[in-house]
C-alpha atoms as a PDB file:
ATOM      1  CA  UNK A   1      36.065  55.968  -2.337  1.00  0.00           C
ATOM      2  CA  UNK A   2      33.487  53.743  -4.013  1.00  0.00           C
ATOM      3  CA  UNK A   3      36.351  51.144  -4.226  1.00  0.00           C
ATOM      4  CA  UNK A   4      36.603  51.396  -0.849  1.00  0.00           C
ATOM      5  CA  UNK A   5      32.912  51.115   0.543  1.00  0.00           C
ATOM      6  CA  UNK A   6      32.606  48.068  -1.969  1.00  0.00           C
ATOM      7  CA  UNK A   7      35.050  46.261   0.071  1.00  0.00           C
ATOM      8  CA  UNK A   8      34.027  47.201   3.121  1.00  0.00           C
ATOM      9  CA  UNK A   9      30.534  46.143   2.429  1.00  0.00           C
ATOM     10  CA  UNK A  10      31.839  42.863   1.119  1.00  0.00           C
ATOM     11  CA  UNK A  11      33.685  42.178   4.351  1.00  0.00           C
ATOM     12  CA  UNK A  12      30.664  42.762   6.468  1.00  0.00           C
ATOM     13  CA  UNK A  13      28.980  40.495   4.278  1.00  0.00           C
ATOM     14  CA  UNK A  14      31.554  37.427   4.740  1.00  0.00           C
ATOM     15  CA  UNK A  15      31.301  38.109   8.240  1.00  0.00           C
ATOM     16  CA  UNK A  16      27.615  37.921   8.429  1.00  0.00           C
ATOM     17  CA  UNK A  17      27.557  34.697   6.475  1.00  0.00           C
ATOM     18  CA  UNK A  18      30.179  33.189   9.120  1.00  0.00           C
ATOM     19  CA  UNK A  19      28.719  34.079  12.176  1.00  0.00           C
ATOM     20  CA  UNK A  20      25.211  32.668  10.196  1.00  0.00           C
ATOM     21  CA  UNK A  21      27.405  29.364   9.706  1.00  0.00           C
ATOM     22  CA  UNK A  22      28.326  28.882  12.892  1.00  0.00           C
ATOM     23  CA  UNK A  23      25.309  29.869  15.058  1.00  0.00           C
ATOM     24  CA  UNK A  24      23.574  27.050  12.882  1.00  0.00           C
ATOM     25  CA  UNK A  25      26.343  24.415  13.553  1.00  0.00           C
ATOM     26  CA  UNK A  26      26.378  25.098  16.975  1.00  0.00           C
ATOM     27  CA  UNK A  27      22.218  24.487  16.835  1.00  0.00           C
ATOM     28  CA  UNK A  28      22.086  21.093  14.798  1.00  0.00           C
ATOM     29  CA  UNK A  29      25.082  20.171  17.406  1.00  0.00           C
ATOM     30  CA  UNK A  30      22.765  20.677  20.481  1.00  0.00           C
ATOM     31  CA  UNK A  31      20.194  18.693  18.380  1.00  0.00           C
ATOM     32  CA  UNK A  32      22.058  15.358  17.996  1.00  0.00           C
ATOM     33  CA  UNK A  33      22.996  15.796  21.474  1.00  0.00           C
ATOM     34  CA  UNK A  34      20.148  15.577  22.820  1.00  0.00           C
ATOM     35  CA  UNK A  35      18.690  13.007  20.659  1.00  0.00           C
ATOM     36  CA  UNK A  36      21.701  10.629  21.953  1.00  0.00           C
ATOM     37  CA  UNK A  37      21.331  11.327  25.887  1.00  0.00           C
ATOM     38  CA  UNK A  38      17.643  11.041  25.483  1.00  0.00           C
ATOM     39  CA  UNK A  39      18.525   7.666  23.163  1.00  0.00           C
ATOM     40  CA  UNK A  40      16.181   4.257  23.394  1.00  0.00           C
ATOM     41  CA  UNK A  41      17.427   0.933  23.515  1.00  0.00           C
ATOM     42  CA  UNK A  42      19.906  -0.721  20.705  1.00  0.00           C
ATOM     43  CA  UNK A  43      17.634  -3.181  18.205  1.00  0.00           C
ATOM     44  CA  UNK A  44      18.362  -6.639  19.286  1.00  0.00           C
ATOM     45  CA  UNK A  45      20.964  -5.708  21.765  1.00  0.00           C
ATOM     46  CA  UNK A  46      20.953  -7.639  25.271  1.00  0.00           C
ATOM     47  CA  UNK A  47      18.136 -10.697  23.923  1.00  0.00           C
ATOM     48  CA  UNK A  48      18.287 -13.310  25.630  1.00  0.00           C
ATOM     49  CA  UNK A  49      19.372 -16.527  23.680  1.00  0.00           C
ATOM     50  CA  UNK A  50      16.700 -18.343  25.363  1.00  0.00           C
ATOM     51  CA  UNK A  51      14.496 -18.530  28.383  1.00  0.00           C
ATOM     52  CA  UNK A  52      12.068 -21.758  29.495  1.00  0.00           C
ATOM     53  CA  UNK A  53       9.001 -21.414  27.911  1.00  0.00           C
ATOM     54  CA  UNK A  54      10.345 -18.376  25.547  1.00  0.00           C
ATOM     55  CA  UNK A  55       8.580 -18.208  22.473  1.00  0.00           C
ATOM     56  CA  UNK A  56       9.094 -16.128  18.983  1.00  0.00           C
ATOM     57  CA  UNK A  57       8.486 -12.299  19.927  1.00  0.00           C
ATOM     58  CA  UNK A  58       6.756 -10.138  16.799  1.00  0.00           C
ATOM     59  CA  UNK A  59       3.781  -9.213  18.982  1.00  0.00           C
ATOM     60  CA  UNK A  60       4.794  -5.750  19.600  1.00  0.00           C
ATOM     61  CA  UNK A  61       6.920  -3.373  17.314  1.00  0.00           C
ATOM     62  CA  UNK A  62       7.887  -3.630  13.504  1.00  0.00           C
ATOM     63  CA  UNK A  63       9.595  -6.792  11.978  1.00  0.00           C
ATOM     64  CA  UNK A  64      12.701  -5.114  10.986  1.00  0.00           C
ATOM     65  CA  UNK A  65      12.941  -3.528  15.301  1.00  0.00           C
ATOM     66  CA  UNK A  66      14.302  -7.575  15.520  1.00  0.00           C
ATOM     67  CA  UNK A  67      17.226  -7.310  13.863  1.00  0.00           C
ATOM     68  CA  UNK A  68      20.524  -6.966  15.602  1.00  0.00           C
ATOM     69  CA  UNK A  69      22.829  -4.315  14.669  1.00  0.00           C
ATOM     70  CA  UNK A  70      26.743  -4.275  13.914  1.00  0.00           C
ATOM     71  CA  UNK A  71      27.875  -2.460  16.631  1.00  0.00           C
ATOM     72  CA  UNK A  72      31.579  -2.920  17.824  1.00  0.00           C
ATOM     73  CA  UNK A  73      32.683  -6.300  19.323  1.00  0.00           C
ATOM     74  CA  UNK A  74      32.861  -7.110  23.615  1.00  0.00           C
ATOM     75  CA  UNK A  75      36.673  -6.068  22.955  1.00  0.00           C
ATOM     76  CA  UNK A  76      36.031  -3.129  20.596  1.00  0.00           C
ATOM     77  CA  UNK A  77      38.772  -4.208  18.265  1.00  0.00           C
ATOM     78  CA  UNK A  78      36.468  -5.040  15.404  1.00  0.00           C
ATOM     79  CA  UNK A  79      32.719  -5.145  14.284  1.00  0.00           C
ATOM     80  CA  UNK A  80      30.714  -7.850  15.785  1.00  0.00           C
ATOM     81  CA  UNK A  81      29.454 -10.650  13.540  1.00  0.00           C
ATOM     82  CA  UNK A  82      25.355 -10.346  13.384  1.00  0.00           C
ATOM     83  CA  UNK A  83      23.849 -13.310  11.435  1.00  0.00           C
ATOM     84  CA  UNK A  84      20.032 -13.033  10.394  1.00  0.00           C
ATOM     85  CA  UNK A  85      17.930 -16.000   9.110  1.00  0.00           C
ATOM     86  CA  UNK A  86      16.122 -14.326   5.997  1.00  0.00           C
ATOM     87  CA  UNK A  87      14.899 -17.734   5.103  1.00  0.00           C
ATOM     88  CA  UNK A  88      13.607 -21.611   7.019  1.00  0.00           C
ATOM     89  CA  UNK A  89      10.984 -23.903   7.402  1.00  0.00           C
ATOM     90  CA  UNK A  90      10.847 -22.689  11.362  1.00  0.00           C
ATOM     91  CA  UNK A  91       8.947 -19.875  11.915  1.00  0.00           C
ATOM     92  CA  UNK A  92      10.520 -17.353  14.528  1.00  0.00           C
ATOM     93  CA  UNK A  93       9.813 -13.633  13.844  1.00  0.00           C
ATOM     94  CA  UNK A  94       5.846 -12.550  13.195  1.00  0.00           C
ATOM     95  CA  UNK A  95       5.504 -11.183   9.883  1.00  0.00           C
ATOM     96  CA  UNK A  96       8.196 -13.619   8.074  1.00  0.00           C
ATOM     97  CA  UNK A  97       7.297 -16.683   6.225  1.00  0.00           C
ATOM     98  CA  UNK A  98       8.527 -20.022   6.841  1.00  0.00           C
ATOM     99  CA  UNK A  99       9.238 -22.514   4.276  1.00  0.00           C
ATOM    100  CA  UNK A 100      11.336 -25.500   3.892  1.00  0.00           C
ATOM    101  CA  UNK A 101      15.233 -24.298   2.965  1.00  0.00           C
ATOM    102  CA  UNK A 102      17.663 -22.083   4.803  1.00  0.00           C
ATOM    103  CA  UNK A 103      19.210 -18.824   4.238  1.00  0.00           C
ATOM    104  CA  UNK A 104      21.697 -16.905   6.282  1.00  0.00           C
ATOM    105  CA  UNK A 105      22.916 -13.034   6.191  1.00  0.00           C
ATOM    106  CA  UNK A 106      26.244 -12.489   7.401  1.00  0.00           C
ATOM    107  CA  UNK A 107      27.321  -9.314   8.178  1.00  0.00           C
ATOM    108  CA  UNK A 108      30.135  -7.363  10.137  1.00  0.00           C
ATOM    109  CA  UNK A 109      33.046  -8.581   8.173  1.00  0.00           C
ATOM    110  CA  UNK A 110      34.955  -6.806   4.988  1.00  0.00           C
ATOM    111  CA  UNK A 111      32.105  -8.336   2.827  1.00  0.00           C
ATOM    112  CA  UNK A 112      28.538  -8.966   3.650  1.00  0.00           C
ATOM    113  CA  UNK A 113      27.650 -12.516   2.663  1.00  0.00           C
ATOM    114  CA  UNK A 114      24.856 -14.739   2.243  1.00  0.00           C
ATOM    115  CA  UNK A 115      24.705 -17.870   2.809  1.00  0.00           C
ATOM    116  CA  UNK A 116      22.827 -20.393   0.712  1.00  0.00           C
ATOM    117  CA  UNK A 117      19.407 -18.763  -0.969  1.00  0.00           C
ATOM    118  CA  UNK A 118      16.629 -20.833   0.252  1.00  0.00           C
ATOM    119  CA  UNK A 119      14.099 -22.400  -1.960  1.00  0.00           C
ATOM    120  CA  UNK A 120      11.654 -19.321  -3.545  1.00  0.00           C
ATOM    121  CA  UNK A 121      13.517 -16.769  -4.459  1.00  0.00           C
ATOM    122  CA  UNK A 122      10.379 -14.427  -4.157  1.00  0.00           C
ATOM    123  CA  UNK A 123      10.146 -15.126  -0.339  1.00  0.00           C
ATOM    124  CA  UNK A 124      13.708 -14.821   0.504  1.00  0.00           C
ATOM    125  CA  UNK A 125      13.365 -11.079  -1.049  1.00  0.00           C
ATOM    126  CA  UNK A 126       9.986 -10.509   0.700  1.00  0.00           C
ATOM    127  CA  UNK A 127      11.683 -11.960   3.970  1.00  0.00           C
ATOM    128  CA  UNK A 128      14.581  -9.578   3.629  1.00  0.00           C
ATOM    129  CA  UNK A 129      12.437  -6.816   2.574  1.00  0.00           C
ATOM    130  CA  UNK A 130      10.253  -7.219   5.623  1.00  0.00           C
ATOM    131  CA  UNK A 131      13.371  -7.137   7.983  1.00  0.00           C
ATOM    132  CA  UNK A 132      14.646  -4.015   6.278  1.00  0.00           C
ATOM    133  CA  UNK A 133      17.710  -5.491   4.610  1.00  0.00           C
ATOM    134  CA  UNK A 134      18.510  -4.245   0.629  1.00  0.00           C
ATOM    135  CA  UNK A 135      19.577  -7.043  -1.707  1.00  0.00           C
ATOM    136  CA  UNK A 136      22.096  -4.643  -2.554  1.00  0.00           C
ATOM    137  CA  UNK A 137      24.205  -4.811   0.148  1.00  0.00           C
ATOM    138  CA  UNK A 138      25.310  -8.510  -0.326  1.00  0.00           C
ATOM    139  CA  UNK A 139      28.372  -8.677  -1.930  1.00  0.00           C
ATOM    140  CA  UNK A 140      29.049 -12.411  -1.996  1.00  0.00           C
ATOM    141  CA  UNK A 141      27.204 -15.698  -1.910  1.00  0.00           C
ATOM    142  CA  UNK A 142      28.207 -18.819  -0.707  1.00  0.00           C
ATOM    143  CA  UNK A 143      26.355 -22.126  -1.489  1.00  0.00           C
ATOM    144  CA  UNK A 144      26.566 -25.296   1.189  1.00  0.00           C
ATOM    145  CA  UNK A 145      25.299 -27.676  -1.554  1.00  0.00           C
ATOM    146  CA  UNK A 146      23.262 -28.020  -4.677  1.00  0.00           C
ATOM    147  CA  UNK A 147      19.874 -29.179  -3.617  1.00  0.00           C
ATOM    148  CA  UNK A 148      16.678 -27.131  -4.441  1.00  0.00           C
ATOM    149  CA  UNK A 149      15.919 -26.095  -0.915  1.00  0.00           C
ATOM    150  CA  UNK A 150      19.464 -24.065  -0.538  1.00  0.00           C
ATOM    151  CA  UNK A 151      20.163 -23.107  -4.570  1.00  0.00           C
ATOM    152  CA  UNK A 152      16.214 -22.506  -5.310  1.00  0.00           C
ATOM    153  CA  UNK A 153      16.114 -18.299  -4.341  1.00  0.00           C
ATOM    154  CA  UNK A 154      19.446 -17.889  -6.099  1.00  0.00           C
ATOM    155  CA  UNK A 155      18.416 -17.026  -9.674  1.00  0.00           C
ATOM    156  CA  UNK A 156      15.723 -14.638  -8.164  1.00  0.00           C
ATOM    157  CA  UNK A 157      18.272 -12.782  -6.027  1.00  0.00           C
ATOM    158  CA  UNK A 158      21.008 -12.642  -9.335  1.00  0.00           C
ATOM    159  CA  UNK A 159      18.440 -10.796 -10.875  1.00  0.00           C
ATOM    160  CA  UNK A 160      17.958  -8.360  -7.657  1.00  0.00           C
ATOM    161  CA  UNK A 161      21.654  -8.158  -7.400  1.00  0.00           C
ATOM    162  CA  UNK A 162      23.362  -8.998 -10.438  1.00  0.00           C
ATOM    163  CA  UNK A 163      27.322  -9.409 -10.519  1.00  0.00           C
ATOM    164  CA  UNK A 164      27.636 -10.919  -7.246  1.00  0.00           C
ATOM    165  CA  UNK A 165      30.323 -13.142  -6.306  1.00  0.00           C
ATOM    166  CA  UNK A 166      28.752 -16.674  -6.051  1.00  0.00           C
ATOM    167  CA  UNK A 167      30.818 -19.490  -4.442  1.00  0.00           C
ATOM    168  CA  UNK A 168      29.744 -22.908  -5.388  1.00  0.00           C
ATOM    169  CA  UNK A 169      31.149 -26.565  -4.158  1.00  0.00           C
ATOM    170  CA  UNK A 170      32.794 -27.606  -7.267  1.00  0.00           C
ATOM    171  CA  UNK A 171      30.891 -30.809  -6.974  1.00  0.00           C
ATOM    172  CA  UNK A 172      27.704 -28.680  -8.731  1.00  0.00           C
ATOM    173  CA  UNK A 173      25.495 -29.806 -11.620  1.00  0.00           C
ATOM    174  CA  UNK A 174      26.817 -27.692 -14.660  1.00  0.00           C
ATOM    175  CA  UNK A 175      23.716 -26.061 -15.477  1.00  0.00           C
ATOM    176  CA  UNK A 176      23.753 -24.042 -12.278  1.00  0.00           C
ATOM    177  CA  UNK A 177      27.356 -22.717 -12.533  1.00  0.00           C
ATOM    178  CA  UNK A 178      26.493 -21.365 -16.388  1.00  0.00           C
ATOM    179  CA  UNK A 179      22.925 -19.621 -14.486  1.00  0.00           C
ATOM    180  CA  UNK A 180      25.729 -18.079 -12.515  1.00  0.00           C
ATOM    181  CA  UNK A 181      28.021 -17.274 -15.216  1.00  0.00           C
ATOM    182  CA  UNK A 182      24.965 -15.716 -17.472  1.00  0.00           C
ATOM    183  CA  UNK A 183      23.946 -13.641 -14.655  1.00  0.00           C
ATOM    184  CA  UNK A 184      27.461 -11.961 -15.153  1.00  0.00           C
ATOM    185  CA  UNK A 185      28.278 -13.013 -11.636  1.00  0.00           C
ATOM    186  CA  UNK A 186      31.951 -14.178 -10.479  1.00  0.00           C
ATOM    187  CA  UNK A 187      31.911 -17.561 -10.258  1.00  0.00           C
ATOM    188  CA  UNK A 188      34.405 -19.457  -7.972  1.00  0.00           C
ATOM    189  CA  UNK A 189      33.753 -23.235  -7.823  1.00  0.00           C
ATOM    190  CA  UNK A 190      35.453 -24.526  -4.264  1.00  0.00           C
ATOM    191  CA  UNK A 191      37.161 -27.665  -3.816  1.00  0.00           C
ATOM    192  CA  UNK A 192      39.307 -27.037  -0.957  1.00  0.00           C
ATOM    193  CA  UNK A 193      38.927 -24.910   1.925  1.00  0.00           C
ATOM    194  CA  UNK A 194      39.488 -21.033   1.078  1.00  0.00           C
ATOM    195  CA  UNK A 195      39.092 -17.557   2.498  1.00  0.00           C
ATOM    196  CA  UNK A 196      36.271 -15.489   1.140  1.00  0.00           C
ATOM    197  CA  UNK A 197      37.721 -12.386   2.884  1.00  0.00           C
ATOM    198  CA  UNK A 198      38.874 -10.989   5.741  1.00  0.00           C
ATOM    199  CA  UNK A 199      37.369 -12.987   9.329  1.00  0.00           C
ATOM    200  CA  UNK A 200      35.350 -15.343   6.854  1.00  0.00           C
ATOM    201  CA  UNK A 201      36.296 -19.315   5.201  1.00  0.00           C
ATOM    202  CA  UNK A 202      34.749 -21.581   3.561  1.00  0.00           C
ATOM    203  CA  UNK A 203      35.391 -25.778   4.698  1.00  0.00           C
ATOM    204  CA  UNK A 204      35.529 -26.656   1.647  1.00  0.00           C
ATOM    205  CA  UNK A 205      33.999 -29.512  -0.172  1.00  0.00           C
ATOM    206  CA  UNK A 206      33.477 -32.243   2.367  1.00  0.00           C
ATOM    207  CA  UNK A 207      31.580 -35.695   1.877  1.00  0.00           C
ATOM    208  CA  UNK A 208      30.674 -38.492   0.344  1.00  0.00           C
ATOM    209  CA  UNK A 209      27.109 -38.617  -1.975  1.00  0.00           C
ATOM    210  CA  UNK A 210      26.031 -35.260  -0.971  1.00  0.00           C
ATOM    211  CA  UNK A 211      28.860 -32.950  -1.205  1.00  0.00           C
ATOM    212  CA  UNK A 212      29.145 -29.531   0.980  1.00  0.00           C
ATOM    213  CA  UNK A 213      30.918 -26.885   2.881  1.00  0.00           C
ATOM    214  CA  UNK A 214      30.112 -24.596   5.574  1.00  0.00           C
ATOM    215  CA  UNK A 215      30.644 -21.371   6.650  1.00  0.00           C
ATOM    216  CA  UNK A 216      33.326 -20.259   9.354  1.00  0.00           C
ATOM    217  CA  UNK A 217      33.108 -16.818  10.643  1.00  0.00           C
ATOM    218  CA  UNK A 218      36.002 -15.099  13.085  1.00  0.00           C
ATOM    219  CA  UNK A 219      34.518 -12.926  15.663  1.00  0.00           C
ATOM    220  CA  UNK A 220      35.847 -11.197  19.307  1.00  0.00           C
ATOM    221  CA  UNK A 221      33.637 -14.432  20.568  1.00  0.00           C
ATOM    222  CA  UNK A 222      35.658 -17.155  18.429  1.00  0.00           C
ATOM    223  CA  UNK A 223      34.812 -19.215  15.930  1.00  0.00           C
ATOM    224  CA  UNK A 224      31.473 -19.335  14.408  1.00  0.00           C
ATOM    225  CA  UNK A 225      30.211 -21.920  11.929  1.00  0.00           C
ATOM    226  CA  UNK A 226      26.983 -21.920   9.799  1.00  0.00           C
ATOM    227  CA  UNK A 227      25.861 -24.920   8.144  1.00  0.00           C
ATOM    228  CA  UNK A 228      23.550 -25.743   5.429  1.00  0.00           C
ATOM    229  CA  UNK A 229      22.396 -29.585   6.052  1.00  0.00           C
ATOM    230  CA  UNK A 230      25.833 -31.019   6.977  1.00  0.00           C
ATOM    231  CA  UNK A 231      25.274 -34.014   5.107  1.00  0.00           C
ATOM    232  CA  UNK A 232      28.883 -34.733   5.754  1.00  0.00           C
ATOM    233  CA  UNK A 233      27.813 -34.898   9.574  1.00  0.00           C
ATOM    234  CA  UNK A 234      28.041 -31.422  11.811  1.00  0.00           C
ATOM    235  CA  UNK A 235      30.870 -32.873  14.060  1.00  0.00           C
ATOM    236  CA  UNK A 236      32.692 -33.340  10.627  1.00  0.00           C
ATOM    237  CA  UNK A 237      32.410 -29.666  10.216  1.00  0.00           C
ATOM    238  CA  UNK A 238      33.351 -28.409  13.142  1.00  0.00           C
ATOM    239  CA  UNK A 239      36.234 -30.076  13.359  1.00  0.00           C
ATOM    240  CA  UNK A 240      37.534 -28.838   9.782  1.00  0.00           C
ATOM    241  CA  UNK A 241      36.636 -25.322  10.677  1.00  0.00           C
ATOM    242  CA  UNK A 242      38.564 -25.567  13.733  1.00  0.00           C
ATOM    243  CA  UNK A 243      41.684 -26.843  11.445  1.00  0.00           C
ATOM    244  CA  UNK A 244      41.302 -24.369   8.765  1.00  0.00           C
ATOM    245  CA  UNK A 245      41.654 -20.953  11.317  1.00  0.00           C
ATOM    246  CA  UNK A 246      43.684 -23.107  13.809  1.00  0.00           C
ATOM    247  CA  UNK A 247      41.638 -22.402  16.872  1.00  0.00           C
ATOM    248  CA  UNK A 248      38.411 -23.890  18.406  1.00  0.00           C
ATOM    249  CA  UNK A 249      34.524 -23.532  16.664  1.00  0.00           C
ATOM    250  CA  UNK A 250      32.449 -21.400  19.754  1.00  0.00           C
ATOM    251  CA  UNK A 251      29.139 -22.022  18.166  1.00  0.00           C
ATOM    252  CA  UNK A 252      27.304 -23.862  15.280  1.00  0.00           C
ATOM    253  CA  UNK A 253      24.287 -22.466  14.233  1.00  0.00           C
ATOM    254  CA  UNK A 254      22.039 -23.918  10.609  1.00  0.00           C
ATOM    255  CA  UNK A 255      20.841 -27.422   9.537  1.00  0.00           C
ATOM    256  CA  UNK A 256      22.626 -30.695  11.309  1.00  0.00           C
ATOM    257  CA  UNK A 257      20.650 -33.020   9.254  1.00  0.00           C
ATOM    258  CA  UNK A 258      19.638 -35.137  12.424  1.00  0.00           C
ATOM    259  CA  UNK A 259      15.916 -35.496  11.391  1.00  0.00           C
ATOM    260  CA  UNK A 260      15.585 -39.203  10.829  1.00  0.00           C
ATOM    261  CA  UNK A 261      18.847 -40.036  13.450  1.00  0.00           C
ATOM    262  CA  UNK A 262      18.144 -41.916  16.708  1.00  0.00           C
ATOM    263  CA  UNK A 263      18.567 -40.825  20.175  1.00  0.00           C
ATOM    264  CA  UNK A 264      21.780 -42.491  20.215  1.00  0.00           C
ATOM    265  CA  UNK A 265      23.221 -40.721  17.927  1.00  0.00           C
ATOM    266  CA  UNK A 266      21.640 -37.310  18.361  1.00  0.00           C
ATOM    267  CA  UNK A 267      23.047 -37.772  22.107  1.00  0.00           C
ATOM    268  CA  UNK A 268      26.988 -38.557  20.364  1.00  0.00           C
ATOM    269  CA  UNK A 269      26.695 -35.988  18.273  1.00  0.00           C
ATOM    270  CA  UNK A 270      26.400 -33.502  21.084  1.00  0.00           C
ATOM    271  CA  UNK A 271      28.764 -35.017  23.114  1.00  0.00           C
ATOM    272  CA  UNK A 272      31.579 -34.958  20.377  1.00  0.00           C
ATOM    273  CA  UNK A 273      30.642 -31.356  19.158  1.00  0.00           C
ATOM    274  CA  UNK A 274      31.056 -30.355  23.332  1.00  0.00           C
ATOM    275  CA  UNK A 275      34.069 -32.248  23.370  1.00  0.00           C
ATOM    276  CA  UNK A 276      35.237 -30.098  20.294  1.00  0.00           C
ATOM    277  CA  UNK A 277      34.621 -26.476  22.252  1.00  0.00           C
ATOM    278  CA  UNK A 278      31.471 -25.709  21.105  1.00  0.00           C
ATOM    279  CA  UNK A 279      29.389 -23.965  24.048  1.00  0.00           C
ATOM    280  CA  UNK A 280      26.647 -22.457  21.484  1.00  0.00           C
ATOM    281  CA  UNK A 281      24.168 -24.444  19.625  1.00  0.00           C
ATOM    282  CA  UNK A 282      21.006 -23.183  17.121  1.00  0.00           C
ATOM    283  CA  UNK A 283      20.207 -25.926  15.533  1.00  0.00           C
ATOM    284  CA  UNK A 284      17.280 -25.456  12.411  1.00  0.00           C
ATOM    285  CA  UNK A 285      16.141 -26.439   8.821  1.00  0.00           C
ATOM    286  CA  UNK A 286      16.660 -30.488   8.761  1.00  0.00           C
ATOM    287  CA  UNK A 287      17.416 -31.188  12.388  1.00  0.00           C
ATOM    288  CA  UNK A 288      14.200 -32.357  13.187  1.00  0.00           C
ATOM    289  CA  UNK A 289      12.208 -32.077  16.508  1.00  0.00           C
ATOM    290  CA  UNK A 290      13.918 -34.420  18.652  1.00  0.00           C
ATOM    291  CA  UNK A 291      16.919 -33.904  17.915  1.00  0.00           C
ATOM    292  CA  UNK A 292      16.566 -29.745  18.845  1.00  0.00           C
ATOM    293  CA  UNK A 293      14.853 -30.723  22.210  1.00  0.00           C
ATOM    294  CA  UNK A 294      18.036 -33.034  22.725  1.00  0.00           C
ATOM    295  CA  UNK A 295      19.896 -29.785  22.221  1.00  0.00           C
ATOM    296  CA  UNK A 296      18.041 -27.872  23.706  1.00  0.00           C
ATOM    297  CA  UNK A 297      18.102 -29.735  27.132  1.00  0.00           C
ATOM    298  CA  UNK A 298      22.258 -30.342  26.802  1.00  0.00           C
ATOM    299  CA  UNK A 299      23.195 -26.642  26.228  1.00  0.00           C
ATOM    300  CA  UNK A 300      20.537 -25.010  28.105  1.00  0.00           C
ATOM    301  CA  UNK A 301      20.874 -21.152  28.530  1.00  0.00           C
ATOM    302  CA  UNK A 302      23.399 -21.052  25.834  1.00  0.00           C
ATOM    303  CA  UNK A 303      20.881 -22.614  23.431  1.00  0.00           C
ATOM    304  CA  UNK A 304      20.319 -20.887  20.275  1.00  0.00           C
ATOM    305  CA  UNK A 305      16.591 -20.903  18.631  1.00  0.00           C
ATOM    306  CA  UNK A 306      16.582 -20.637  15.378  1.00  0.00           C
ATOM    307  CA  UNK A 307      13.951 -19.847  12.947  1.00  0.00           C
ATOM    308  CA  UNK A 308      12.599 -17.226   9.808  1.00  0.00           C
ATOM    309  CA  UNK A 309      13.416 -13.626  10.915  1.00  0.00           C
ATOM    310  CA  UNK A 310      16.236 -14.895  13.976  1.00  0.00           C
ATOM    311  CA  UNK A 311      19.267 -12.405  14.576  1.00  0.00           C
ATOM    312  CA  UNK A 312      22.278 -13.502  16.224  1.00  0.00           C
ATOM    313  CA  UNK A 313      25.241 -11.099  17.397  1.00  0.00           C
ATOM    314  CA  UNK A 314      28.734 -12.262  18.517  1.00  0.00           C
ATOM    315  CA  UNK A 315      27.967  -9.549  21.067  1.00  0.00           C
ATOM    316  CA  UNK A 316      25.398 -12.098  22.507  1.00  0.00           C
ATOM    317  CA  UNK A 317      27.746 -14.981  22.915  1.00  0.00           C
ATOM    318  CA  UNK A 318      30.635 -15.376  25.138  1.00  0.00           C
ATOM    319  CA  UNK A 319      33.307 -17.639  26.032  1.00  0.00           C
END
């Protein structure tokens, strides 16, 4: 009989403990209901790419509200791309600091990537500490060329985030690929062009003096291509990323290295990178004044500005 009462009382038990279980399910699932139907706007999402006489928000809000996040593509067959300037000499987003050099976060593909490092370490960490993003998360870096102003935060960040893949243009002083290879990074040097991973390429070495590649990025909007300074000339670069994934470059966004160019050939430049497909332009870094008005004024609403802090989505461009 005590057998018996043992078991019973240890049913009861169970039972008590289940209906517990599920009464408290069925309250945290009311919870996050309401929290979505009640839900504020998405961070980023539906901004403008520019308006006459915009100028860099930050007024209101914390620095890291500005960044966009990966939500699924216009299609919803994939992730959109979101790239973030952590690092230029234009200032954009209140809060950031602005120095001369360029940096780019890539995210929304199999690997988050960054591309090129700036020139102070310490700033590119405090920029992407102040827009909420952990070094950790990077999992490769790609370089556009060796000068100071691209290659200068990348020591600083190997330390933050050691054992990163880093890929450098082959054409690279030796005493930065052995920083790399000390850091206990993988180093790939690139000659030709190559994929880094899924939806993401490198151009490969291109050039004469300086050499460099760029960055080409598949998303539901087409092609995207960062660059670093395009020595090798931005047109140049477009037109190899457009070879290397077989289909047309939507929008170039980084340095065009234009700052010291005439009119002339700020004005053919545009022309040839139209007559290529491109409908997006953000022009930064080395571009110079002039020639981003000159851009400015040809692509109009589909104008891309471009400084410290600035987060792009492939959600905000269409063909």
């Amino acid at each position: 009989m005590h057998d018996v009462r043992c078991v019973v009382c240890a049913f009861l038990a169970l039972a008590i403990i289940a209906t517990m279980g599920f009464l408290a399910g069925c309250g945290r699932a009311g919870s996050s209901g309401s929290a979505r139907e009640g839900g504020g706007s998405t961070p980023g999402e539906g901004e403008p790419l520019l308006e006459d006489g915009e100028t860099a928000p930050g007024e209101e809000g914390s620095v890291s509200e500005e960044r966009g996040e990966v939500m699924p593509d216009a299609e919803g067959e994939e992730e959109a791309v979101v790239l973030t300037v952590v690092y230029d000499n234009n200032p954009y987003l209140e809060g950031l600091e602005a120095a001369w050099g360029f940096a780019c976060l890539v995210e929304g593909r199999e690997k988050t990537v960054l591309f090129d490092t700036g020139g102070d370490g310490d700033m590119l960490l405090r920029n992407m500490s102040r827009l909420g993003i952990d070094p950790g998360i990077i999992d490769a870096v790609v370089i556009s060329h060796a000068h100071s102003d691209h290659t200068g935060g990348l020591s600083r960040l190997l330390r933050a985030n050691p054992g990163l893949e880093v890929y450098l243009p082959g054409s690279c002083p030796e005493g930065l690929k052995e920083s790399v290879r000390l850091s206990c990074s993988r180093l790939v040097e690139v000659s030709g062009a190559q994929r880094i991973c899924e939806g993401i390429w490198t151009t490969g070495e291109m050039g004469g003096e300086v050499r460099e590649q760029a960055l080409v990025i598949r998303s539901g909007a087409g092609l995207l291509l960062v660059t670093g300074c395009a020595h090798p000339g931005v047109v140049k670069l477009a037109g190899k990323a457009g070879e290397v994934c077989s289909e047309e470059v939507c929008a170039v966004m980084g340095g065009f290295h234009l700052g010291g160019a005439g009119s002339g050939e700020v004005e053919a430049t545009i022309s040839r990178l139209i007559a290529l497909g491109v409908q997006y332009a953000g022009p930064c870094h080395c571009t110079g004044d002039m020639a981003t008005r000159a851009f400015r004024d040809a692509f109009g609403s589909c104008f891309i500005q471009v400084g410290a802090g600035r987060s792009i989505s492939s959600t905000d461009i269409s063909q």
